[in-house]
PDB file of N, CA and C in Angstrom:
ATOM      1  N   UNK A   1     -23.123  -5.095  46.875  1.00  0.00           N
ATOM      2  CA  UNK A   1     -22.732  -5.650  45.602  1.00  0.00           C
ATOM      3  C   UNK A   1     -23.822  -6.606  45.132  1.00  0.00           C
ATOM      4  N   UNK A   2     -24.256  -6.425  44.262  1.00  0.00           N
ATOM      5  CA  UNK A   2     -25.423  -7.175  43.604  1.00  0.00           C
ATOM      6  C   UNK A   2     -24.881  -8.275  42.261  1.00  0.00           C
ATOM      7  N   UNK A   3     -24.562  -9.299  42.607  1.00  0.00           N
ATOM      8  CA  UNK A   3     -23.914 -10.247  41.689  1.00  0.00           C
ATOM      9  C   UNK A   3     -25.023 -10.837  40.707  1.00  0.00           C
ATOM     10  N   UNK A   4     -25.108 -10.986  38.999  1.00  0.00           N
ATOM     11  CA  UNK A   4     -25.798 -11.837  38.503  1.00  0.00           C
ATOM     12  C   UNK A   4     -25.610 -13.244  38.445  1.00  0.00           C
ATOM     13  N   UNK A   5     -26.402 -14.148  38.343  1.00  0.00           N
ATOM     14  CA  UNK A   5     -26.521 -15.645  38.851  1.00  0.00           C
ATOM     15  C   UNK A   5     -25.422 -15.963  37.546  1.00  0.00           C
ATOM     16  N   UNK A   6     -25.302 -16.884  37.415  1.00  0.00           N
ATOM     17  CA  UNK A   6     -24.261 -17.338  36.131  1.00  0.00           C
ATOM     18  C   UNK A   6     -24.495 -18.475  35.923  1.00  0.00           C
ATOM     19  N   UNK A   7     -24.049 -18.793  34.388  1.00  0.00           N
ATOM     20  CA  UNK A   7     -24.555 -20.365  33.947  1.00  0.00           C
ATOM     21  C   UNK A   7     -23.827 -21.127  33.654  1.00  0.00           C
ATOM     22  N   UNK A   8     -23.264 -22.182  35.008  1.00  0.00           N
ATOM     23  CA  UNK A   8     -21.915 -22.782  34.829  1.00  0.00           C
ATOM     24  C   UNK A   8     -22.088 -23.577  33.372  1.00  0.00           C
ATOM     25  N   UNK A   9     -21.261 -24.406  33.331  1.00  0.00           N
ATOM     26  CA  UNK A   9     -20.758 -25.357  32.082  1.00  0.00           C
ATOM     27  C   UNK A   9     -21.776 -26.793  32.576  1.00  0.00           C
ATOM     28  N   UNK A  10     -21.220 -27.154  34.038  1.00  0.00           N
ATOM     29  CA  UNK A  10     -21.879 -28.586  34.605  1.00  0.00           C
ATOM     30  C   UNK A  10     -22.694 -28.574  35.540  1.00  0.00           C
ATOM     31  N   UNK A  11     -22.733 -29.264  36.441  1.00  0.00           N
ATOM     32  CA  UNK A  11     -23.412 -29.142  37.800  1.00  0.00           C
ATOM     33  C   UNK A  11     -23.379 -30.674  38.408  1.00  0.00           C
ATOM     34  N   UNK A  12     -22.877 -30.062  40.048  1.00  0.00           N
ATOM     35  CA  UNK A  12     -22.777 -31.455  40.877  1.00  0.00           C
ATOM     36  C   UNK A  12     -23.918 -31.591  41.763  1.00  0.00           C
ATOM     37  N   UNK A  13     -24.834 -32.570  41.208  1.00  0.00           N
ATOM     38  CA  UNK A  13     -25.957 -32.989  41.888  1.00  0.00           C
ATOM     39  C   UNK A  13     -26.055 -34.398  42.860  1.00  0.00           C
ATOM     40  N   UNK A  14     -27.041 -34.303  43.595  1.00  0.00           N
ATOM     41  CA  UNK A  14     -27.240 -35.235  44.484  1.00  0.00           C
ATOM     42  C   UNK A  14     -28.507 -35.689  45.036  1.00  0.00           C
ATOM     43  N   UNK A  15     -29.069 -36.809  44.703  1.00  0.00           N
ATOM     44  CA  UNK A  15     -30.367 -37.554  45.006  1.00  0.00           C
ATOM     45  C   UNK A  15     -30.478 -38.105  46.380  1.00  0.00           C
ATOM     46  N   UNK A  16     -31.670 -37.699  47.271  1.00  0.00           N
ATOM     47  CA  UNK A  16     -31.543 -38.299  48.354  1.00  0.00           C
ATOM     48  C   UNK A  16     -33.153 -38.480  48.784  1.00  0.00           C
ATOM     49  N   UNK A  17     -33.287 -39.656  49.037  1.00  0.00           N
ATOM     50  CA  UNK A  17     -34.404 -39.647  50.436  1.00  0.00           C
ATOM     51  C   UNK A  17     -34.364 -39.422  51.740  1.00  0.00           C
ATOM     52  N   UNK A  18     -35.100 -38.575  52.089  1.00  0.00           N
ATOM     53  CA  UNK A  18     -34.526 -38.337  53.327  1.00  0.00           C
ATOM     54  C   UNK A  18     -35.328 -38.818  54.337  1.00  0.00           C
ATOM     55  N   UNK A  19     -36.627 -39.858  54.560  1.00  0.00           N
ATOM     56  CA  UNK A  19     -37.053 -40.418  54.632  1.00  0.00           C
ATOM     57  C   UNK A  19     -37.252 -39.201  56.233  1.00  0.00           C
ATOM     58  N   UNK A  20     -37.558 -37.827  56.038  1.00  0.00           N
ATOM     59  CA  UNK A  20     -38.123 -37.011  57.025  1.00  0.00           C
ATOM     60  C   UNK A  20     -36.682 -36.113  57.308  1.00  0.00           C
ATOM     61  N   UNK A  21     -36.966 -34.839  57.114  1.00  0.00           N
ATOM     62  CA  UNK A  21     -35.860 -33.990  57.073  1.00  0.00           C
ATOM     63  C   UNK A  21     -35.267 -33.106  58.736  1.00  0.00           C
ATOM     64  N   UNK A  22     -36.382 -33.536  59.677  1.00  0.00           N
ATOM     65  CA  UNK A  22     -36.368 -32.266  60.065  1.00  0.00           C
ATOM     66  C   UNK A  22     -35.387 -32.795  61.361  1.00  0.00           C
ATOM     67  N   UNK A  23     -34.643 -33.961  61.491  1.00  0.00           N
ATOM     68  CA  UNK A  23     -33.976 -34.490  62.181  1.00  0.00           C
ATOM     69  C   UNK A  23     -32.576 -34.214  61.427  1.00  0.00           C
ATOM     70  N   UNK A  24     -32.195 -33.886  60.260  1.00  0.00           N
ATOM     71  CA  UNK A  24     -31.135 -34.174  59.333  1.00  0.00           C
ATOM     72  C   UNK A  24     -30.629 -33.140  58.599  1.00  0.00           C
ATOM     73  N   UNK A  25     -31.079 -32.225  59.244  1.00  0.00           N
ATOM     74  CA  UNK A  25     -30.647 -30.808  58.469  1.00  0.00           C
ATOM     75  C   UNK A  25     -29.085 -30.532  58.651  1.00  0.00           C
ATOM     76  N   UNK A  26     -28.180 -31.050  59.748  1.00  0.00           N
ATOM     77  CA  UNK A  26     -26.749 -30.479  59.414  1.00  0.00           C
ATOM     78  C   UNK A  26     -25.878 -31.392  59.020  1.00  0.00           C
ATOM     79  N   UNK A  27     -26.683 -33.044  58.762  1.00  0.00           N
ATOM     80  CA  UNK A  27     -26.724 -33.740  58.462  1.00  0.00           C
ATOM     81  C   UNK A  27     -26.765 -33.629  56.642  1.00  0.00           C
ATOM     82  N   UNK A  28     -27.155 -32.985  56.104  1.00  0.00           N
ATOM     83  CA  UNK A  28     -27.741 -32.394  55.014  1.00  0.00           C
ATOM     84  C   UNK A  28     -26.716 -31.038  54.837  1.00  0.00           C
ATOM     85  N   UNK A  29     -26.522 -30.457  55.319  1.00  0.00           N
ATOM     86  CA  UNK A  29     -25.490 -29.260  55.574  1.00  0.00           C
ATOM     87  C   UNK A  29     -24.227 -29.731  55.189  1.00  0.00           C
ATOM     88  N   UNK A  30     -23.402 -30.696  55.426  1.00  0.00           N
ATOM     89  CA  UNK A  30     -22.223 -31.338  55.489  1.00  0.00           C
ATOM     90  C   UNK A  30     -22.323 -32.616  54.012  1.00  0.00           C
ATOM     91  N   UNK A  31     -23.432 -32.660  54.052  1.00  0.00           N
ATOM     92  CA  UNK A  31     -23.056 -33.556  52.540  1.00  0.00           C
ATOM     93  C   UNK A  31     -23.179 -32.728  51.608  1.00  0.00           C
ATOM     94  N   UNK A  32     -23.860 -31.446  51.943  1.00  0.00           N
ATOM     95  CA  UNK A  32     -23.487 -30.543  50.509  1.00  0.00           C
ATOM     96  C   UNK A  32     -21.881 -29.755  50.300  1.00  0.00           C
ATOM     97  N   UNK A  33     -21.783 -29.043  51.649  1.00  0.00           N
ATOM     98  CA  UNK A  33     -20.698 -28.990  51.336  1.00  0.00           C
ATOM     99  C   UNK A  33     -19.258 -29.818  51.288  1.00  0.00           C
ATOM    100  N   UNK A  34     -19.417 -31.401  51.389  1.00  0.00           N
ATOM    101  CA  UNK A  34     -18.491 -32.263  51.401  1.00  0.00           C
ATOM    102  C   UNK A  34     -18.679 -32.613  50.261  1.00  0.00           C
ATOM    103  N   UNK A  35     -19.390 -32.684  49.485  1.00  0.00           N
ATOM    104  CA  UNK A  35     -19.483 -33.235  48.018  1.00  0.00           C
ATOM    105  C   UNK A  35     -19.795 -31.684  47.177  1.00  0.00           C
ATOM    106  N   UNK A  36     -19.228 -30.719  47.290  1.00  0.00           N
ATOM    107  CA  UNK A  36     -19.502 -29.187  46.755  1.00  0.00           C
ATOM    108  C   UNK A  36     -20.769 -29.634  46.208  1.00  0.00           C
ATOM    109  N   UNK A  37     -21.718 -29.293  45.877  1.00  0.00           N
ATOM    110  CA  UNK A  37     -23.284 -29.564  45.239  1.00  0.00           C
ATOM    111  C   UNK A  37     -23.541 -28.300  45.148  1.00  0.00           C
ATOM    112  N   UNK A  38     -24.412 -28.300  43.750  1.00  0.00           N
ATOM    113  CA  UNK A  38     -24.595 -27.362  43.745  1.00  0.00           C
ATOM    114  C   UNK A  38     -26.402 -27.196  43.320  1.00  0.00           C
ATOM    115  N   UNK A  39     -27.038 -28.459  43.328  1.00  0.00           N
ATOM    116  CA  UNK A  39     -28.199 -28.526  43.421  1.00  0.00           C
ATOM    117  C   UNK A  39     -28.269 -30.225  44.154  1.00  0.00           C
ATOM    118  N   UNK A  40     -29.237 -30.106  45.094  1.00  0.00           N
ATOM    119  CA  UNK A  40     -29.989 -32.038  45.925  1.00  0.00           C
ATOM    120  C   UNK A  40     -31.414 -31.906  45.708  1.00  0.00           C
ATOM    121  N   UNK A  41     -31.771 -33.060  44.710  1.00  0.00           N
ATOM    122  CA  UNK A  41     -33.032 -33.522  44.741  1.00  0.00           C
ATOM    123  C   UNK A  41     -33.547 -34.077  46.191  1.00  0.00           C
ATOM    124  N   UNK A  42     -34.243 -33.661  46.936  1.00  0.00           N
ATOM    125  CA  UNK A  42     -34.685 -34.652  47.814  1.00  0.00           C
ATOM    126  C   UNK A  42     -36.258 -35.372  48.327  1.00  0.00           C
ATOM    127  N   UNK A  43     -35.956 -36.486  48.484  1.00  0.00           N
ATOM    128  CA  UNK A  43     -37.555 -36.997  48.195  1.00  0.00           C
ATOM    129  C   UNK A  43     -38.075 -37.570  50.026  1.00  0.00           C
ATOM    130  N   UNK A  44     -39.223 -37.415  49.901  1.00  0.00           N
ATOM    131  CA  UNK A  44     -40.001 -37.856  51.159  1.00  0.00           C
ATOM    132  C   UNK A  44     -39.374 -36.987  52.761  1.00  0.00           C
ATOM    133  N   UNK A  45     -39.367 -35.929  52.147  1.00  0.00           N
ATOM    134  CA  UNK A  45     -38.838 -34.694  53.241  1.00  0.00           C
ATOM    135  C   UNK A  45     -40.277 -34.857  54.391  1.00  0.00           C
ATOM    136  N   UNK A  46     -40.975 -34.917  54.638  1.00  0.00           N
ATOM    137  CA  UNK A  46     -41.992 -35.071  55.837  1.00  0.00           C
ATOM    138  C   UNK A  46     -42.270 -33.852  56.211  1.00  0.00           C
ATOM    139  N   UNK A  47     -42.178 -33.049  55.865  1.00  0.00           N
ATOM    140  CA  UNK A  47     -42.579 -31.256  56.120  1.00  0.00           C
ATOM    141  C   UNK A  47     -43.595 -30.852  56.000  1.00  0.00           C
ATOM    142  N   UNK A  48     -44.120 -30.176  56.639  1.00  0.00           N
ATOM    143  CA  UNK A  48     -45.249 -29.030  56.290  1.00  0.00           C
ATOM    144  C   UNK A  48     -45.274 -27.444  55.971  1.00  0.00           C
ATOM    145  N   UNK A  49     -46.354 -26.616  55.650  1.00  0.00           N
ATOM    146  CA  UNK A  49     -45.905 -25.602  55.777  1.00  0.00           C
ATOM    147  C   UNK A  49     -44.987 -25.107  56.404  1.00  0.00           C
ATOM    148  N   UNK A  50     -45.433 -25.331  57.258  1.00  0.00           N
ATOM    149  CA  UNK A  50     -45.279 -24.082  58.808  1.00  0.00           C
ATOM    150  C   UNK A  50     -43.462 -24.820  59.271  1.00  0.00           C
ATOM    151  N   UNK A  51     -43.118 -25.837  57.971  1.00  0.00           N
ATOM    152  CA  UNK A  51     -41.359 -26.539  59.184  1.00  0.00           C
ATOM    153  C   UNK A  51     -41.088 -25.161  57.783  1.00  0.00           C
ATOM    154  N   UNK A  52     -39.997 -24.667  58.276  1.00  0.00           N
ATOM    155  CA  UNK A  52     -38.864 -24.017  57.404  1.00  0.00           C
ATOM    156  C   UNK A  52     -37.676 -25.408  57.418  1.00  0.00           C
ATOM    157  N   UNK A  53     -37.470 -24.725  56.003  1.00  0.00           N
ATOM    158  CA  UNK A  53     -36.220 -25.393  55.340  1.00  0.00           C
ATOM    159  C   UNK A  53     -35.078 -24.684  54.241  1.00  0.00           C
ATOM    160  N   UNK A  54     -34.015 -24.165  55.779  1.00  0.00           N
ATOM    161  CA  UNK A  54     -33.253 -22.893  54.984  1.00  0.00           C
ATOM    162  C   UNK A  54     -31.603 -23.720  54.614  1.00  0.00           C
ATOM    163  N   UNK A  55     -31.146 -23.717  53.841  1.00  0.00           N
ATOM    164  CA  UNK A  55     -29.686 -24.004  53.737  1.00  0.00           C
ATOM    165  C   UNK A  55     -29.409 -22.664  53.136  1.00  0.00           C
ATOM    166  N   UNK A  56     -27.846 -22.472  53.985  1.00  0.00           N
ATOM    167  CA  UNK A  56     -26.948 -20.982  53.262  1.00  0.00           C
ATOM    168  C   UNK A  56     -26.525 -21.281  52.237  1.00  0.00           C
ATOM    169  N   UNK A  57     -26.813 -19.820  50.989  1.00  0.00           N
ATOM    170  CA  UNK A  57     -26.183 -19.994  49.863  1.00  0.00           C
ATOM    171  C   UNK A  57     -27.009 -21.000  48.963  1.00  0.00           C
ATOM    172  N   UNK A  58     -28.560 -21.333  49.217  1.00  0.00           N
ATOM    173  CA  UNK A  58     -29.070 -22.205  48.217  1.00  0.00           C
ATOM    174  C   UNK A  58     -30.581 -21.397  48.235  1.00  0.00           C
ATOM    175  N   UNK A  59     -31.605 -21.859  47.574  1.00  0.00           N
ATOM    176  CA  UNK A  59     -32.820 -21.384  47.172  1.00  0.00           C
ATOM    177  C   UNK A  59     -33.299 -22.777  47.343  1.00  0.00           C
ATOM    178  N   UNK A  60     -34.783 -22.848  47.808  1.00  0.00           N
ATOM    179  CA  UNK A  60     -35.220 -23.737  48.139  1.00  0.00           C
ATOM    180  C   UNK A  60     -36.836 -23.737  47.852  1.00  0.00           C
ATOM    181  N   UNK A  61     -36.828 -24.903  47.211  1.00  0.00           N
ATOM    182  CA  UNK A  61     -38.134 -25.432  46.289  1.00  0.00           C
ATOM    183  C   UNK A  61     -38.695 -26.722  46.662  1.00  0.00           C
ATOM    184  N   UNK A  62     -40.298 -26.260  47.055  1.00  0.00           N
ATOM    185  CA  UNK A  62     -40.662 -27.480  47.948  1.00  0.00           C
ATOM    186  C   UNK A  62     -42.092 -27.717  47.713  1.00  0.00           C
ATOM    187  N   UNK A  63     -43.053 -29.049  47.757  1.00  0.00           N
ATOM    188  CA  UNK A  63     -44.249 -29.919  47.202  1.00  0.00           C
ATOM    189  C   UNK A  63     -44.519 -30.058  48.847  1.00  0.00           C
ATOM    190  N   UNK A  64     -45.092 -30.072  49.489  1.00  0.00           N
ATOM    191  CA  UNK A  64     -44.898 -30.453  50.754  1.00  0.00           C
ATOM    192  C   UNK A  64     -46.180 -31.251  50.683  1.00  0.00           C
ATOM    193  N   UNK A  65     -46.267 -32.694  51.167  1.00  0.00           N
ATOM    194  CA  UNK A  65     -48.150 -33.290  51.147  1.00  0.00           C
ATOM    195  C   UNK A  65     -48.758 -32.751  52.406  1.00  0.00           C
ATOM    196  N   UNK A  66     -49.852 -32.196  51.577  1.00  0.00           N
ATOM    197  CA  UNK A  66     -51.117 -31.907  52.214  1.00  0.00           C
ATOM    198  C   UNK A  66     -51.874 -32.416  53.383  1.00  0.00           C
ATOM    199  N   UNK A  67     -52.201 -33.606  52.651  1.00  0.00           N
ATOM    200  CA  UNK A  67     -53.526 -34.344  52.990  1.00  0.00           C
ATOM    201  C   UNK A  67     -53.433 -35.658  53.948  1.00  0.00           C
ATOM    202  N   UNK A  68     -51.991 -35.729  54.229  1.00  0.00           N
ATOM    203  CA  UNK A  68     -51.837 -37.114  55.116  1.00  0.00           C
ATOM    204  C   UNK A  68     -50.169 -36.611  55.747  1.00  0.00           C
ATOM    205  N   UNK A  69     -49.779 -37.920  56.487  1.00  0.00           N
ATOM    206  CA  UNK A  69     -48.214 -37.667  56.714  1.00  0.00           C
ATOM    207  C   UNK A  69     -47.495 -38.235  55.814  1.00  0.00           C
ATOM    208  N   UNK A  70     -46.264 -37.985  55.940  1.00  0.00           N
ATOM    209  CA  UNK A  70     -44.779 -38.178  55.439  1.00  0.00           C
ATOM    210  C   UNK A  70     -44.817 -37.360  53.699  1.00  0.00           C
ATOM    211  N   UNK A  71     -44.167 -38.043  52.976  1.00  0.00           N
ATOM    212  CA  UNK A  71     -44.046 -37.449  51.742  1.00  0.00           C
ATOM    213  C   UNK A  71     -43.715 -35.969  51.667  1.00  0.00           C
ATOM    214  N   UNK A  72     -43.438 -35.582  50.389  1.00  0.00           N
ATOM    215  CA  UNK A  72     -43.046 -34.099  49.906  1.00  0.00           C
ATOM    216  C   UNK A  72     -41.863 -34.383  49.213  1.00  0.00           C
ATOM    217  N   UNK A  73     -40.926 -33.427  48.415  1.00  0.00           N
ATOM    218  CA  UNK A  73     -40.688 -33.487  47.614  1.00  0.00           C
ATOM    219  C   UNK A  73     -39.555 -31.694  47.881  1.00  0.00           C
ATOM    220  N   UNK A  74     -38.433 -31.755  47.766  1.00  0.00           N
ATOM    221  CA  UNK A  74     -37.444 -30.415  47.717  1.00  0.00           C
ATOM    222  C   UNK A  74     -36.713 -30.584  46.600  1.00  0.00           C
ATOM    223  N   UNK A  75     -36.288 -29.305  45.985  1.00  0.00           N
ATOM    224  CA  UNK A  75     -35.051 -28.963  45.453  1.00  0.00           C
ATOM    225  C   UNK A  75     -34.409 -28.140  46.021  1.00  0.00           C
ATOM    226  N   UNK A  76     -32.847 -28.344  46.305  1.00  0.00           N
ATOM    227  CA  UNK A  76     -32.260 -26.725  46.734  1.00  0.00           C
ATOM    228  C   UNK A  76     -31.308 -26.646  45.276  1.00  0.00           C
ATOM    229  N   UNK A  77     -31.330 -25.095  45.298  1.00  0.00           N
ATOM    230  CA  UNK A  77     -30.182 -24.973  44.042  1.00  0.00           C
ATOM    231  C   UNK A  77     -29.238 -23.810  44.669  1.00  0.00           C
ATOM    232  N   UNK A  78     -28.170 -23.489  44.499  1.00  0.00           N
ATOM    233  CA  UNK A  78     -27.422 -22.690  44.835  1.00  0.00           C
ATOM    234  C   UNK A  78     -27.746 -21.350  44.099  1.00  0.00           C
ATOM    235  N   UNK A  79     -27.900 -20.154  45.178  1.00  0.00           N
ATOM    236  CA  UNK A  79     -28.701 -19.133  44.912  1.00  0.00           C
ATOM    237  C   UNK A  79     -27.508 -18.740  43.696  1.00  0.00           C
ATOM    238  N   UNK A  80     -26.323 -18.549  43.373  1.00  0.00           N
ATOM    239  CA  UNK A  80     -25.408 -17.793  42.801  1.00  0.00           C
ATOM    240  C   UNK A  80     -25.408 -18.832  41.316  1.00  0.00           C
ATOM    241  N   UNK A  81     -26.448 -19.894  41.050  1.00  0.00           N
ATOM    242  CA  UNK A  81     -27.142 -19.931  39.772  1.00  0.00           C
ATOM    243  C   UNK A  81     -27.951 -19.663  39.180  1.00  0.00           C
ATOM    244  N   UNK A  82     -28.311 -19.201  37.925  1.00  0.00           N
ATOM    245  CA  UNK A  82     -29.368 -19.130  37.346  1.00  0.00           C
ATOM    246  C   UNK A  82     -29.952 -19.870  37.354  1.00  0.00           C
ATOM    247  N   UNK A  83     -31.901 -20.149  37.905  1.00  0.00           N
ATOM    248  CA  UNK A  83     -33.020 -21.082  37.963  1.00  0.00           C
ATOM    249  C   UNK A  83     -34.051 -20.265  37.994  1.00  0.00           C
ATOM    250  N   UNK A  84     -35.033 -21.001  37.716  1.00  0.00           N
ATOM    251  CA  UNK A  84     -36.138 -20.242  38.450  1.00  0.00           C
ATOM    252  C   UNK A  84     -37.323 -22.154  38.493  1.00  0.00           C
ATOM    253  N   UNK A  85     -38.288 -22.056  39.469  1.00  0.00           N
ATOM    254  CA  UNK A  85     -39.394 -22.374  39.477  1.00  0.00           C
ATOM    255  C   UNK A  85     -40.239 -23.329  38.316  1.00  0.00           C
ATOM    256  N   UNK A  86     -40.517 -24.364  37.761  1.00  0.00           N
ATOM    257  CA  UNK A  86     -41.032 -24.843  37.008  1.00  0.00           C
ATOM    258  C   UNK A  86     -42.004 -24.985  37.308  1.00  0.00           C
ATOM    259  N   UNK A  87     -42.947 -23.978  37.038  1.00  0.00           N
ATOM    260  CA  UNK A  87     -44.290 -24.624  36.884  1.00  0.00           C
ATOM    261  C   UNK A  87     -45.435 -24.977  35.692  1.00  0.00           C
ATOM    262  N   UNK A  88     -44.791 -25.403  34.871  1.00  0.00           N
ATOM    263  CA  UNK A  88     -45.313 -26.195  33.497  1.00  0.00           C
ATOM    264  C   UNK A  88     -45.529 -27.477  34.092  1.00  0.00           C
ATOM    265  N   UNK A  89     -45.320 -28.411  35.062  1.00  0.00           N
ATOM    266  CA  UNK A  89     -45.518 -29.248  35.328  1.00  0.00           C
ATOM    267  C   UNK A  89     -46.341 -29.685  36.639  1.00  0.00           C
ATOM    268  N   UNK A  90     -47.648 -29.877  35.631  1.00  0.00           N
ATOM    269  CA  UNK A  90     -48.810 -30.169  36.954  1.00  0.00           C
ATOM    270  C   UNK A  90     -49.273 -31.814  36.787  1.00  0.00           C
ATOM    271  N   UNK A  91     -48.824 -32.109  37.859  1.00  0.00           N
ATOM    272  CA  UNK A  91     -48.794 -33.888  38.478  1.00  0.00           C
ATOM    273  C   UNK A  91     -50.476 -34.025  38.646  1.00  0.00           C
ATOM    274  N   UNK A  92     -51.086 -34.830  38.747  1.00  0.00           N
ATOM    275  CA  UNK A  92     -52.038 -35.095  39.430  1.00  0.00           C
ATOM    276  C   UNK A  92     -51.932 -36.263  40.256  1.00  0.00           C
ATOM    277  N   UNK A  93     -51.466 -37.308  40.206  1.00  0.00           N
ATOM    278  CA  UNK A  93     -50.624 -38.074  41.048  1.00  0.00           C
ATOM    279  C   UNK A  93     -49.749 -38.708  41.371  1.00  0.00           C
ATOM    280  N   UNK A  94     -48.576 -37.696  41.108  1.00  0.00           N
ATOM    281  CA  UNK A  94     -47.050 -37.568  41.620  1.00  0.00           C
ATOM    282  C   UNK A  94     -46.994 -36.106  42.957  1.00  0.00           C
ATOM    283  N   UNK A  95     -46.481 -36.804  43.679  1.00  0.00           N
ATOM    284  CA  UNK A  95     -46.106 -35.430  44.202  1.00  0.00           C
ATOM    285  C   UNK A  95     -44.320 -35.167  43.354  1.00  0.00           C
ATOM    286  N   UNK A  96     -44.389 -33.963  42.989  1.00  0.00           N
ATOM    287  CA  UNK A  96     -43.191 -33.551  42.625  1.00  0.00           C
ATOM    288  C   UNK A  96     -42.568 -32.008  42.560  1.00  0.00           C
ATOM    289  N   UNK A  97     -41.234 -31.703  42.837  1.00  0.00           N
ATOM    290  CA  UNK A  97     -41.117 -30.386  42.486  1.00  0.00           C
ATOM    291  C   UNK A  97     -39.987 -30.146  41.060  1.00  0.00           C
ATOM    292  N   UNK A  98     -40.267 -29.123  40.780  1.00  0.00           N
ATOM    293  CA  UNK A  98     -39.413 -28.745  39.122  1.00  0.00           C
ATOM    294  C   UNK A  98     -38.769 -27.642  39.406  1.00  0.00           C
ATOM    295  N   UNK A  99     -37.458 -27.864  38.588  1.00  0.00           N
ATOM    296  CA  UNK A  99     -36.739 -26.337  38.851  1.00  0.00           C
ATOM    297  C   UNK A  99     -35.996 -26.321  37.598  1.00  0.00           C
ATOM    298  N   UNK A 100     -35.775 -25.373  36.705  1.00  0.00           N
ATOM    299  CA  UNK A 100     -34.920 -25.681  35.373  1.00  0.00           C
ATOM    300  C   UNK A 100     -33.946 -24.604  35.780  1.00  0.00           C
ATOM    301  N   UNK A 101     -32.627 -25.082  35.824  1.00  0.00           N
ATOM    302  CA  UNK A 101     -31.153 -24.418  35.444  1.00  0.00           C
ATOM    303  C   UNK A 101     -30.420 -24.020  34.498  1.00  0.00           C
ATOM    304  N   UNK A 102     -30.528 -22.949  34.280  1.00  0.00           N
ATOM    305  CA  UNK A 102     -29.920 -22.672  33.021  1.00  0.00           C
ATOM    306  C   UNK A 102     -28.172 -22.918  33.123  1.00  0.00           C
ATOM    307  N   UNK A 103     -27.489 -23.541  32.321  1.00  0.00           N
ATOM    308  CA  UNK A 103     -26.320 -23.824  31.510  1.00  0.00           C
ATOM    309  C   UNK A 103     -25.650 -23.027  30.493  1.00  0.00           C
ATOM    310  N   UNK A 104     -24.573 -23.104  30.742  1.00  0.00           N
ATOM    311  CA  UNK A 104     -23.742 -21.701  29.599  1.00  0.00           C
ATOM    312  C   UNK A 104     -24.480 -22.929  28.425  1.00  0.00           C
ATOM    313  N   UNK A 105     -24.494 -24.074  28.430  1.00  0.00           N
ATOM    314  CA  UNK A 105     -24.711 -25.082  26.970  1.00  0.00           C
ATOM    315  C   UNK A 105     -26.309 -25.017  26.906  1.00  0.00           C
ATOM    316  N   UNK A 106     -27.235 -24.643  27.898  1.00  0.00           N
ATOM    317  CA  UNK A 106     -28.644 -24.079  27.891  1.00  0.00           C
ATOM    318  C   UNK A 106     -29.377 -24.919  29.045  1.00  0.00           C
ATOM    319  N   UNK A 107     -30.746 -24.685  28.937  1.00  0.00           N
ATOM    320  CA  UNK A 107     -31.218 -25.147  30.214  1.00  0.00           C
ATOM    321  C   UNK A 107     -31.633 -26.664  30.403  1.00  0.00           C
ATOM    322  N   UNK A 108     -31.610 -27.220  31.653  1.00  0.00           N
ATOM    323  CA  UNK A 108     -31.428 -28.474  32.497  1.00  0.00           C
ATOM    324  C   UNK A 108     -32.756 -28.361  33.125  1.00  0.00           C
ATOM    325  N   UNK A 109     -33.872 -29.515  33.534  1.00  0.00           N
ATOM    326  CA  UNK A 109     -34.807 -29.533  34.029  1.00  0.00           C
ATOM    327  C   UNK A 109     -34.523 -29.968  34.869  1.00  0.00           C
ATOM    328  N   UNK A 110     -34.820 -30.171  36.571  1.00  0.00           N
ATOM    329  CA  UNK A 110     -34.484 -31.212  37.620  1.00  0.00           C
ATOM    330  C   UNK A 110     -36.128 -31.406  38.408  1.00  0.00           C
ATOM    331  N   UNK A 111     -35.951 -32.646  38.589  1.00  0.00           N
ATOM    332  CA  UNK A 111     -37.246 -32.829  38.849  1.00  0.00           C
ATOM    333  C   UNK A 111     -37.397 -33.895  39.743  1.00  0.00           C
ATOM    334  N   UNK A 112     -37.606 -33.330  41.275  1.00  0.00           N
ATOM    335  CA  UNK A 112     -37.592 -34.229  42.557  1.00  0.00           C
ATOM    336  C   UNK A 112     -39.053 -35.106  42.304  1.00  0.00           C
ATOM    337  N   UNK A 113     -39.250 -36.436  42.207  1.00  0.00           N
ATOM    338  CA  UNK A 113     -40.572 -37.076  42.126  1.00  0.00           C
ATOM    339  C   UNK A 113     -40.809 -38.005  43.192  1.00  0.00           C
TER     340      UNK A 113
END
């Protein structure tokens, strides 16, 4: 069954630092689904390429820093919405990631900085 994404009315979001993710993932698991969310900004994830960062039932959008430790930058959005990828927005010094959601009322920018 191949479902199209759909464009709710609202959306329950949630801002977090996570001041390094890779200790806090079910930790992270349980506040989404305890607060239903359906997109988390999260800032200073500490990741690199090579960490995966999967939650079920979401799509996941990520800045990861390069050039030193800590920092980076996620969005997850729940795969069974319409989003895609923002990349109209090039930082030169912000790390940040963009994701725009479309809305039955039209589209929403979210933007982890």
């Amino acid at each position: 069954m191949n479902r199209r994404p759909r464009k709710p009315q609202s959306l329950q979001i949630a801002l977090w630092n996570a001041n390094g993710l890779t200790t806090k993932k079910t930790e992270l698991e349980k506040f989404v689904q305890r607060h239903q969310l359906d997109a988390i900004l999260i800032g200073e994830i500490h990741l690199r390429a090579s960490n995966r960062l999967i939650l079920p039932n979401f799509r996941v959008y990520r800045a990861d820093r390069e050039d030193a430790r800590g920092g980076g930058t996620a969005i997850l959005v729940k795969s069974t919405i319409e989003h895609h990828a923002d990349l109209a927005l090039d930082f030169i010094n912000i790390e940040a990631t963009a994701v725009t959601v479309n809305l039955a009322t039209g589209p929403v920018k979210l933007v982890a900085a």
